[in-house]
C-alpha atoms as a PDB file:
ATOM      1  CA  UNK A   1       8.352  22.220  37.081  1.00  0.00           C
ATOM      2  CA  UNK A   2      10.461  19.897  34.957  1.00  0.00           C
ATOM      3  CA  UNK A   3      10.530  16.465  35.357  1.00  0.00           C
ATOM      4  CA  UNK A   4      11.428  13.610  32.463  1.00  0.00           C
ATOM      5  CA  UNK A   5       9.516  10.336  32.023  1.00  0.00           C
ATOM      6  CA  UNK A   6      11.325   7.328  31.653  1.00  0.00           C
ATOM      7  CA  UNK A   7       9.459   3.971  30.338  1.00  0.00           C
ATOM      8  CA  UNK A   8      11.457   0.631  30.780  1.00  0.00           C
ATOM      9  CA  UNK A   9      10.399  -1.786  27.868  1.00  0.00           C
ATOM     10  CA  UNK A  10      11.529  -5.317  27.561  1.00  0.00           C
ATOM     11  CA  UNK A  11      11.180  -7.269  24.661  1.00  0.00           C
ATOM     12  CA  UNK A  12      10.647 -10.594  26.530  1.00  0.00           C
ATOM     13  CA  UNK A  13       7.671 -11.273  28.302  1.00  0.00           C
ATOM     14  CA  UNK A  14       5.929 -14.945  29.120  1.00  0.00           C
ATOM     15  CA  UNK A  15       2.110 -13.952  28.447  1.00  0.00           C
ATOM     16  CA  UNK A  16       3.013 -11.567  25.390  1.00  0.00           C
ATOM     17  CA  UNK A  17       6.202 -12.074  23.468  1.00  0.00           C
ATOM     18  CA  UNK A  18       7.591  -8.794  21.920  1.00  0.00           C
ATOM     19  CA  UNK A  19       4.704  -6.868  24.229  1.00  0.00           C
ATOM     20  CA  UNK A  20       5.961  -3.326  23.609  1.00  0.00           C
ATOM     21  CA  UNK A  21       5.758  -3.963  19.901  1.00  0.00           C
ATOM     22  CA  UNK A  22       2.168  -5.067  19.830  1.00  0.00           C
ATOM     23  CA  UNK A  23       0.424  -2.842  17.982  1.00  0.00           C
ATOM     24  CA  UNK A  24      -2.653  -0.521  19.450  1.00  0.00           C
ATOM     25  CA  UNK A  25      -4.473   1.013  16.762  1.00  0.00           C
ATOM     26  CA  UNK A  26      -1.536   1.307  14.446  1.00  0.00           C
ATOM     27  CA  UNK A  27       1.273   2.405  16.995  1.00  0.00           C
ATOM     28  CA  UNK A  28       3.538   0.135  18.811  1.00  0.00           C
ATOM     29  CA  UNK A  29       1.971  -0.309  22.674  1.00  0.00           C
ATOM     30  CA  UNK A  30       4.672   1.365  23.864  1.00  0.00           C
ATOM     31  CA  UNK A  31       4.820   4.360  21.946  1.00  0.00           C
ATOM     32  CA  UNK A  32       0.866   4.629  23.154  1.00  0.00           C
ATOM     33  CA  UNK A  33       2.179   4.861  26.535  1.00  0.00           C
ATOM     34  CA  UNK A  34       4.872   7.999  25.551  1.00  0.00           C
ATOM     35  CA  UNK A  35       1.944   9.661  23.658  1.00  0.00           C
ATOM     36  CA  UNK A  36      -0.067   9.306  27.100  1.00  0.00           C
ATOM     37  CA  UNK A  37       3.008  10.411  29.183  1.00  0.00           C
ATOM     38  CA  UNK A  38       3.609  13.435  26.436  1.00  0.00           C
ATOM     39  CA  UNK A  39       0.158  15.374  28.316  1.00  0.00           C
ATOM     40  CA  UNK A  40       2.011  15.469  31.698  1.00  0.00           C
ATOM     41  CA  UNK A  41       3.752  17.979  30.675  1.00  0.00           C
ATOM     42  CA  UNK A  42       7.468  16.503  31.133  1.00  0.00           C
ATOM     43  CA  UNK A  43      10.062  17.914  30.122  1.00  0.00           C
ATOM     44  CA  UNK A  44      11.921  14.827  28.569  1.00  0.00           C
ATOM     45  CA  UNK A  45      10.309  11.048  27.641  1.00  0.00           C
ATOM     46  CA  UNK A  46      12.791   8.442  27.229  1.00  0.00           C
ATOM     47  CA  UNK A  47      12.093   4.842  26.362  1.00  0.00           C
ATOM     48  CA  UNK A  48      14.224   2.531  28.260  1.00  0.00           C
ATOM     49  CA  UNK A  49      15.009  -1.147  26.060  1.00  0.00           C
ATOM     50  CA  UNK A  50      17.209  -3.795  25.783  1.00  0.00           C
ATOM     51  CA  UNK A  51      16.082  -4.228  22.495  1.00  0.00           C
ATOM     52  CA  UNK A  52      17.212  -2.628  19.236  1.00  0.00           C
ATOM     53  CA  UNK A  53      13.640  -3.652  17.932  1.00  0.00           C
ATOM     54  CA  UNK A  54      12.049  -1.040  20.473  1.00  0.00           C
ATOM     55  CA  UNK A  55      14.578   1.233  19.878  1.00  0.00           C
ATOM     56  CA  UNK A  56      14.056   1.514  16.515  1.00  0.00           C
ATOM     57  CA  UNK A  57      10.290   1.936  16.408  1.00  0.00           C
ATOM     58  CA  UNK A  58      10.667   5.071  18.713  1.00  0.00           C
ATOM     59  CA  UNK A  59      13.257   6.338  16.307  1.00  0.00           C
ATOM     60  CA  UNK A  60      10.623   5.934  13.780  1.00  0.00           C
ATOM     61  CA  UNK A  61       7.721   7.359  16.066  1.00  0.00           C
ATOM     62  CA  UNK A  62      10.035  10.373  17.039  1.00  0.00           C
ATOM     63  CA  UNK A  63      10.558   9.046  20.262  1.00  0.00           C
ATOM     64  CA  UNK A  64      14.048   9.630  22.755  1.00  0.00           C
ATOM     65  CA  UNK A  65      14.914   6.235  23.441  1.00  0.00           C
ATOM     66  CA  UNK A  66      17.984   4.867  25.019  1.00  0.00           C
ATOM     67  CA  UNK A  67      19.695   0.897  24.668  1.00  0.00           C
ATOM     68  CA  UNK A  68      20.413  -0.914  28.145  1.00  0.00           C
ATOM     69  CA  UNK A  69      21.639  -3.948  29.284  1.00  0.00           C
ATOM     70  CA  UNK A  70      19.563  -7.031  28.533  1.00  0.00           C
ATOM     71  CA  UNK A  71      20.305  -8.430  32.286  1.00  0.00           C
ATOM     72  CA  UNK A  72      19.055  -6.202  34.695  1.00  0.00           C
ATOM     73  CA  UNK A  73      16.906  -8.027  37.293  1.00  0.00           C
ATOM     74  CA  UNK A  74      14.260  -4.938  37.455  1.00  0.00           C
ATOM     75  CA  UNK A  75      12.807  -1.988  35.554  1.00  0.00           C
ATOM     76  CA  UNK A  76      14.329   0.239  38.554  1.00  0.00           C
ATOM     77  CA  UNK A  77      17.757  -1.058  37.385  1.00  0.00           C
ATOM     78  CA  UNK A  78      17.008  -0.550  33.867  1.00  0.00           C
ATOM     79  CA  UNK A  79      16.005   2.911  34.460  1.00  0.00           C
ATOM     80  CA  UNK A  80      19.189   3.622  36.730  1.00  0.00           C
ATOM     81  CA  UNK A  81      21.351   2.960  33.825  1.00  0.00           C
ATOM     82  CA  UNK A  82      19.335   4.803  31.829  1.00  0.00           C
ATOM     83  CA  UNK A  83      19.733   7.899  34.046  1.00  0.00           C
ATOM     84  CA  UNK A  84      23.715   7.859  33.832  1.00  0.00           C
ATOM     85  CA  UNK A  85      23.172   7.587  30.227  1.00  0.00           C
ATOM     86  CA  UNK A  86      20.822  10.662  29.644  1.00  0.00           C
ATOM     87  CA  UNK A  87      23.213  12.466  32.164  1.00  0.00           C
ATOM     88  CA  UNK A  88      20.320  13.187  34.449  1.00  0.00           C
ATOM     89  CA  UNK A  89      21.499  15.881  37.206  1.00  0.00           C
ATOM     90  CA  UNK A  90      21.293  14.399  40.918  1.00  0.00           C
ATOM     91  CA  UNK A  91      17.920  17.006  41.480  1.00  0.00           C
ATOM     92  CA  UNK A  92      16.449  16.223  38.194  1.00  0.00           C
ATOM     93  CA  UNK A  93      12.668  14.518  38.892  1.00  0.00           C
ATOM     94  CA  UNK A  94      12.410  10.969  37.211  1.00  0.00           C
ATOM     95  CA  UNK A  95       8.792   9.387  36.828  1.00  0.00           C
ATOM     96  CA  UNK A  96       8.524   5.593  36.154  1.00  0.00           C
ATOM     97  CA  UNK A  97       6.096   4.684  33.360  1.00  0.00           C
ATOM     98  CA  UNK A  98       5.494   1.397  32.930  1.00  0.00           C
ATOM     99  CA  UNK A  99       5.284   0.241  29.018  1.00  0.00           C
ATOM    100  CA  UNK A 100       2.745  -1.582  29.340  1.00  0.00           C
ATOM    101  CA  UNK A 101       0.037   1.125  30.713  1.00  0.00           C
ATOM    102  CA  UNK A 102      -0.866   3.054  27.616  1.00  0.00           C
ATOM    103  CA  UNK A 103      -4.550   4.198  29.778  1.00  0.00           C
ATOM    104  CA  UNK A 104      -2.718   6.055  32.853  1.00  0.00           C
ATOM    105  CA  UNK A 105      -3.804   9.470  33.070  1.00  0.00           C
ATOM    106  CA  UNK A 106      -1.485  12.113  32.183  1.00  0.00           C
ATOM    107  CA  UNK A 107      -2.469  13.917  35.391  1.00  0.00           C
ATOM    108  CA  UNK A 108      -1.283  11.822  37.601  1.00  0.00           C
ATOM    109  CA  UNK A 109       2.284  11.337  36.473  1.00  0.00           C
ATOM    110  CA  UNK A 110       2.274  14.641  36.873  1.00  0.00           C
ATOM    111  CA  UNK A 111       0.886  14.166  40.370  1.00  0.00           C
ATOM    112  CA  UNK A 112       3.464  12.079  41.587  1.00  0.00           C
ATOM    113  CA  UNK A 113       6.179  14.318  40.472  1.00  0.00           C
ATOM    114  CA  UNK A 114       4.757  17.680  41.833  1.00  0.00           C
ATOM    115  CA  UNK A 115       4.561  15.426  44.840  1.00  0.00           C
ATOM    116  CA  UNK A 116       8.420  14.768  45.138  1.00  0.00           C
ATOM    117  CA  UNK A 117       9.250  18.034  44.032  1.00  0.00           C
ATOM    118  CA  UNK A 118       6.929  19.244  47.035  1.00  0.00           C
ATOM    119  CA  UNK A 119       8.828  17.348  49.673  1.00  0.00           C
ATOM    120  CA  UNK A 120      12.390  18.091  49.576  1.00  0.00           C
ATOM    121  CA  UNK A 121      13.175  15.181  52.090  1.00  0.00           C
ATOM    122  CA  UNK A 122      11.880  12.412  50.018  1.00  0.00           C
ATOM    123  CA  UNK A 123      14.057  10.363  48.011  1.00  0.00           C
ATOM    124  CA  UNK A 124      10.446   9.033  45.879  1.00  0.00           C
ATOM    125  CA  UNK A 125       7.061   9.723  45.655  1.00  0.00           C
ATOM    126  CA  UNK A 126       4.250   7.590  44.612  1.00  0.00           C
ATOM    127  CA  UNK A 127       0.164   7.828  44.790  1.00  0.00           C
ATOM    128  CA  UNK A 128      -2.682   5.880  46.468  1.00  0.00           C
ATOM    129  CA  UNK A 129      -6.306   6.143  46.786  1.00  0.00           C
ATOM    130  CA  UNK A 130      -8.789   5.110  49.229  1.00  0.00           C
ATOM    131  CA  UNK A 131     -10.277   1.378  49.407  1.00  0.00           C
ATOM    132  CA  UNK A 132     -14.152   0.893  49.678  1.00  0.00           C
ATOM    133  CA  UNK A 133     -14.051  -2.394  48.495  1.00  0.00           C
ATOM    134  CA  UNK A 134     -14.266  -5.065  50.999  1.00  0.00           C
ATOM    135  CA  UNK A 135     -12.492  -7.538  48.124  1.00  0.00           C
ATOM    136  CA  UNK A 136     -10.213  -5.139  47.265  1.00  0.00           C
ATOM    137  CA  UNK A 137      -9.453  -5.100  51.358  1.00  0.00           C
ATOM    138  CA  UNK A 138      -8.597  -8.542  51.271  1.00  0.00           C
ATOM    139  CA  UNK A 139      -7.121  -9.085  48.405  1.00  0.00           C
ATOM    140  CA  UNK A 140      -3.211  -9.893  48.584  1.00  0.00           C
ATOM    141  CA  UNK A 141      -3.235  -9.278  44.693  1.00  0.00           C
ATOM    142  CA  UNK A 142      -4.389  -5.422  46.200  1.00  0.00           C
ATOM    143  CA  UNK A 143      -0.936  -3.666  48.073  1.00  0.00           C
ATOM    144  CA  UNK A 144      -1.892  -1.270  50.543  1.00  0.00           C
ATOM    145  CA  UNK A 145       0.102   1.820  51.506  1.00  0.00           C
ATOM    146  CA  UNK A 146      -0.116   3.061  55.297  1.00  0.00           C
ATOM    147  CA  UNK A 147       0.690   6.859  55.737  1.00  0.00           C
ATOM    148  CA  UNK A 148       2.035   8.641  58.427  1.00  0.00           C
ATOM    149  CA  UNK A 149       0.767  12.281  59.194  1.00  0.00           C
ATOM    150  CA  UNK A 150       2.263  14.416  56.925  1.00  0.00           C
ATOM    151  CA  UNK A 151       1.426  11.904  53.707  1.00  0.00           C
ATOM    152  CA  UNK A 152       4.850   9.918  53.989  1.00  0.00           C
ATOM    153  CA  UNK A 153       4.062   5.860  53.891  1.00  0.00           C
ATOM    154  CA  UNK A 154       4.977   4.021  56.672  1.00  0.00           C
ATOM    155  CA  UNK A 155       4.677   0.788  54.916  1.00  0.00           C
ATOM    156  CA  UNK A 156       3.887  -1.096  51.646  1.00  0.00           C
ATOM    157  CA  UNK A 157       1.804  -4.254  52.167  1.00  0.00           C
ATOM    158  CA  UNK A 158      -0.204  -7.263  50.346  1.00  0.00           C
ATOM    159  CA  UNK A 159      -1.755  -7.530  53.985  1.00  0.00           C
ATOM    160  CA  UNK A 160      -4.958  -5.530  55.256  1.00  0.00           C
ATOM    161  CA  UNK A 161      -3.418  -2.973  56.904  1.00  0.00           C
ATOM    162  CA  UNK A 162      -4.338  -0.979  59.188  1.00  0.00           C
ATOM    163  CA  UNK A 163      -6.857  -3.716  60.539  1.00  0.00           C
ATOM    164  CA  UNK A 164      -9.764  -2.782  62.112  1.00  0.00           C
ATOM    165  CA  UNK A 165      -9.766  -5.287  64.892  1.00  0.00           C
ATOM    166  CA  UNK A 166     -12.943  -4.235  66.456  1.00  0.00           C
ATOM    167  CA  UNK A 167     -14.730  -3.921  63.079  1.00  0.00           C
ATOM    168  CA  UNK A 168     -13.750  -6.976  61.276  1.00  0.00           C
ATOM    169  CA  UNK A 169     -14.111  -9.322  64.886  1.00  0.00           C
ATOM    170  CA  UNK A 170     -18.176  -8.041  63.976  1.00  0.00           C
ATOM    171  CA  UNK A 171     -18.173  -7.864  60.085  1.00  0.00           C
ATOM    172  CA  UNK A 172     -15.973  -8.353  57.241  1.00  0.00           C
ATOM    173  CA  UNK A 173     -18.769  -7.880  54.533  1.00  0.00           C
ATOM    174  CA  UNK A 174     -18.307  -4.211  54.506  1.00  0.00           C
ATOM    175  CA  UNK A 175     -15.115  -1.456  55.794  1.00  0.00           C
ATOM    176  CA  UNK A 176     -16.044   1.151  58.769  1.00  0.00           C
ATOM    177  CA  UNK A 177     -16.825   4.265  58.427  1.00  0.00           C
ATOM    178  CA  UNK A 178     -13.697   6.971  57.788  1.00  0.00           C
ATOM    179  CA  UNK A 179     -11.410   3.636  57.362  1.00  0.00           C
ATOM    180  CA  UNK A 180      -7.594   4.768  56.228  1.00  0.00           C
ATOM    181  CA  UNK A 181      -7.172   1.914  53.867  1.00  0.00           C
ATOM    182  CA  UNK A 182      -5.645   2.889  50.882  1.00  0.00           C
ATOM    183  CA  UNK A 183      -4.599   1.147  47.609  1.00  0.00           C
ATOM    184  CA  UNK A 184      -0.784   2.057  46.141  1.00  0.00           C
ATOM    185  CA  UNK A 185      -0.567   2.870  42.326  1.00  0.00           C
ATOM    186  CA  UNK A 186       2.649   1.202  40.990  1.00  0.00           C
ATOM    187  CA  UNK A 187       3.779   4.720  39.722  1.00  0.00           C
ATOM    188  CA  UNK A 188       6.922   6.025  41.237  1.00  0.00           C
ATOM    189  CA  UNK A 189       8.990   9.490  40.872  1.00  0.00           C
ATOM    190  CA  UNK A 190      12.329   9.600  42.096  1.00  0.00           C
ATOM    191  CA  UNK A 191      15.541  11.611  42.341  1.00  0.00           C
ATOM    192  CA  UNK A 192      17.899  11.039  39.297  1.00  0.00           C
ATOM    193  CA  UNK A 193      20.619  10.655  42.349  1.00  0.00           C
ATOM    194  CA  UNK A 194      18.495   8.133  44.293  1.00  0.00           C
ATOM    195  CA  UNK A 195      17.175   6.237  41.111  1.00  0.00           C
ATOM    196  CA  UNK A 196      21.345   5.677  40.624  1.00  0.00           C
ATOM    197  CA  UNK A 197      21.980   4.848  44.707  1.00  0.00           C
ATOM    198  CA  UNK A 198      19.137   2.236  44.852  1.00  0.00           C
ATOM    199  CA  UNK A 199      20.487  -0.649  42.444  1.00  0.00           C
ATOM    200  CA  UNK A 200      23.439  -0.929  44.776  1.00  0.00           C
ATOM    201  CA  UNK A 201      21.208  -1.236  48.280  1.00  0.00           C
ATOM    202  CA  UNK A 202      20.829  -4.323  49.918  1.00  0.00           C
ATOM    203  CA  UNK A 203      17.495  -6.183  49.454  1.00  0.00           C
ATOM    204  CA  UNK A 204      15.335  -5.768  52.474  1.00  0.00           C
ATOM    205  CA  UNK A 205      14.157  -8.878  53.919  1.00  0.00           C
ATOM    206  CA  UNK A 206      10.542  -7.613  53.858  1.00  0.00           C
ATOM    207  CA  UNK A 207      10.761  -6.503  50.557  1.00  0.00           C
ATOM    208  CA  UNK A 208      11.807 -10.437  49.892  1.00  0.00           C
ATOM    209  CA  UNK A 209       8.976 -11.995  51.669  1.00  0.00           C
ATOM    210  CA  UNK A 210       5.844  -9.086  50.156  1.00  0.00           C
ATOM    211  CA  UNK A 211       7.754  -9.025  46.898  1.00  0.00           C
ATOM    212  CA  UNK A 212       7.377  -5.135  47.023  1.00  0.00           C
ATOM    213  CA  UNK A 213      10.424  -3.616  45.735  1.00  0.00           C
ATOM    214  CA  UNK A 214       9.517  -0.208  47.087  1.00  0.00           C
ATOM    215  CA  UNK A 215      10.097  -1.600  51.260  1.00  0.00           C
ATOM    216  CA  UNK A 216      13.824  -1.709  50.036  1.00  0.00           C
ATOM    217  CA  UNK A 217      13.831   1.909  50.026  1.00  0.00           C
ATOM    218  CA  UNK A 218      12.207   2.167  53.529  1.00  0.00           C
ATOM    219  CA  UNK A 219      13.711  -0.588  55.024  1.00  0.00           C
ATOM    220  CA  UNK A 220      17.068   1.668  54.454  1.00  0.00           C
ATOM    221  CA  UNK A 221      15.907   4.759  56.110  1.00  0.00           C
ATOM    222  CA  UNK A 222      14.493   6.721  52.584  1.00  0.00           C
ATOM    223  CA  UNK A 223      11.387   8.570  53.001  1.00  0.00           C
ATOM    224  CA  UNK A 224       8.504   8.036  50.124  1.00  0.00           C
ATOM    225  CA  UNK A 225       5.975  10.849  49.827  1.00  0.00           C
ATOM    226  CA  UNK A 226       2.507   9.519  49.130  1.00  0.00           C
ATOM    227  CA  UNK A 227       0.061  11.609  46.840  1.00  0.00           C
ATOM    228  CA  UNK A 228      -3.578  10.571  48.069  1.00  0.00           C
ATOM    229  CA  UNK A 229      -5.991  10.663  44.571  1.00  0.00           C
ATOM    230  CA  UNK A 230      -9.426   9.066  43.400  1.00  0.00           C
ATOM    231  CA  UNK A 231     -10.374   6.720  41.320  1.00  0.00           C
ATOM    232  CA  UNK A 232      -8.892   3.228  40.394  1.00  0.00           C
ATOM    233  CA  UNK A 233      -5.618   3.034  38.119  1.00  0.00           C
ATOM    234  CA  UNK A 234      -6.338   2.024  35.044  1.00  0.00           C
ATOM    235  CA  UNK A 235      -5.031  -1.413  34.145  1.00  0.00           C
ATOM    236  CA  UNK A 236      -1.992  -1.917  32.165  1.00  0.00           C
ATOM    237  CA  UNK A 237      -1.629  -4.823  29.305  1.00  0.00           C
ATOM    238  CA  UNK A 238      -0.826  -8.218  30.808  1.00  0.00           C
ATOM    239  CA  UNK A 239      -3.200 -10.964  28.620  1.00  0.00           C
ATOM    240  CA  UNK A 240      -4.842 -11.216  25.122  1.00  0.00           C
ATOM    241  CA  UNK A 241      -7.521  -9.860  27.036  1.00  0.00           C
ATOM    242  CA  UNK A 242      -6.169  -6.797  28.145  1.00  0.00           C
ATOM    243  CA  UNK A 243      -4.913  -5.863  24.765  1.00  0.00           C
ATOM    244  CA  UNK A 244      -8.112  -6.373  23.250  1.00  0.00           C
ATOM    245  CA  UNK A 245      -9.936  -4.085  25.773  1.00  0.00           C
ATOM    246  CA  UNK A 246      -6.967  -1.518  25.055  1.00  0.00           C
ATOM    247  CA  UNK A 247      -7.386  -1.864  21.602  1.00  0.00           C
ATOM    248  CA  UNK A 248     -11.366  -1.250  21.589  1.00  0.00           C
ATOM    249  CA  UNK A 249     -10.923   1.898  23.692  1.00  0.00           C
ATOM    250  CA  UNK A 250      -8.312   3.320  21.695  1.00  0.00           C
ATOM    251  CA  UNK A 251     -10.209   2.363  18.271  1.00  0.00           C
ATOM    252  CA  UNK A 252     -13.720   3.993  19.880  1.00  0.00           C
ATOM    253  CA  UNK A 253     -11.658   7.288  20.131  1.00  0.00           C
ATOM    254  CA  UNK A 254     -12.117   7.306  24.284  1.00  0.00           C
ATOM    255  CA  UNK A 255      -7.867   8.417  24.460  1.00  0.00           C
END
């Protein structure tokens, strides 16, 4: 199967200035995140900046890497221009890999793309797992993907959804047996056609009020297949104290 990998990186970021650039064991964060993306096996990994800064340390890490506009109000955006740029085919498989996750297992990028490429209706594809966390239940920090039968999501939410009316009227210190609660990974494949549609769709009005991007693509009638996995995501680098942890791992030879 052949899919690329494209990574948005911005230079600008409130908590970490020049993010991408921070270095991880003497390689910019974000090339960490292409090495990662490198075992998925994709055919193509493209760094997506607005910064000649990034651009040039992939140059000088032997990394593809392509300049955008510095304005565009998402990574999705980013990566759309991108796309046009790279002269991406319509059918060509595009993961999203966020620069800032330089833990996420090579396996499931993969995942998600086999997923797409496994559902020839679906404009996107992303992966979940299954909640057994009563905080992680509650937890509008926690979106929660419901699926239909056949594995396409019927909805993004920050809400506990499904709700298990009978359950949680009794208990809320612990989830019911065989509960279909499951937690979405922020990890998207897409169509290098749809990726280049969705900039010019209409915001949803749900996707306003849950500030979920991905309800835009619903809202409009697109299907999103859903790869059900294990395990929590790993985190990606948003504080001092992320980076540290990232850096320790990465330093005790774990990645």
């Amino acid at each position: 199967m052949n899919f690329t990998v494209l990574i948005p990186a911005r230079y600008a970021s409130t908590r970490l200035p020049g993010k991408p650039l921070l270095d991880v064991e003497g390689k910019p964060l974000v090339i960490r995140v292409a090495d990662r993306a490198r075992g998925s096996g994709a055919e193509r990994i493209v760094i997506a900046t607005d910064d000649k800064r990034i651009l040039d340390a992939a140059n000088a890490h032997g990394v593809e890497a392509v300049l955008t506009r510095s304005d565009h109000p998402t990574g999705t955006d980013r990566l759309a221009e991108a796309s046009l740029a790279l002269l991406l085919g319509d059918a060509m498989i595009v993961v999203n890999v966020q620069g800032d996750e330089p833990l996420l297992e090579p396996g499931l990028i993969r995942g998600v793309a086999e997923e797409l490429e496994a559902h020839a209706d679906a404009a996107m594809a992303t992966a979940c797992h299954p909640i057994d966390d009563p905080e992680e239940a509650f937890s509008p920090n926690v979106v929660k993907v419901v699926l239909d039968r056949a594995g396409y999501a019927l909805y993004f939410s920050r809400a506990t959804i499904p709700w298990a009316r009978d359950a949680f009227a009794a208990n809320r210190a612990a989830l019911p047996p065989d509960f279909p609660l499951y937690r979405h990974y922020g990890l998207y494949a897409y169509r290098a056609g749809f990726l280049r549609r969705y900039p010019a769709l209409a915001e949803a009005p749900i996707e306003r009020f849950e500030a979920l991007e991905q309800l835009r693509a619903l809202w409009h009638g697109y299907r999103i297949a859903v790869r059900i996995t294990t395990g929590t995501p790993a985190p990606g680098v948003d504080t001092e104290q992320d980076l540290r942890r990232v850096r320790e791992i990465y330093a005790s030879g774990k990645v």
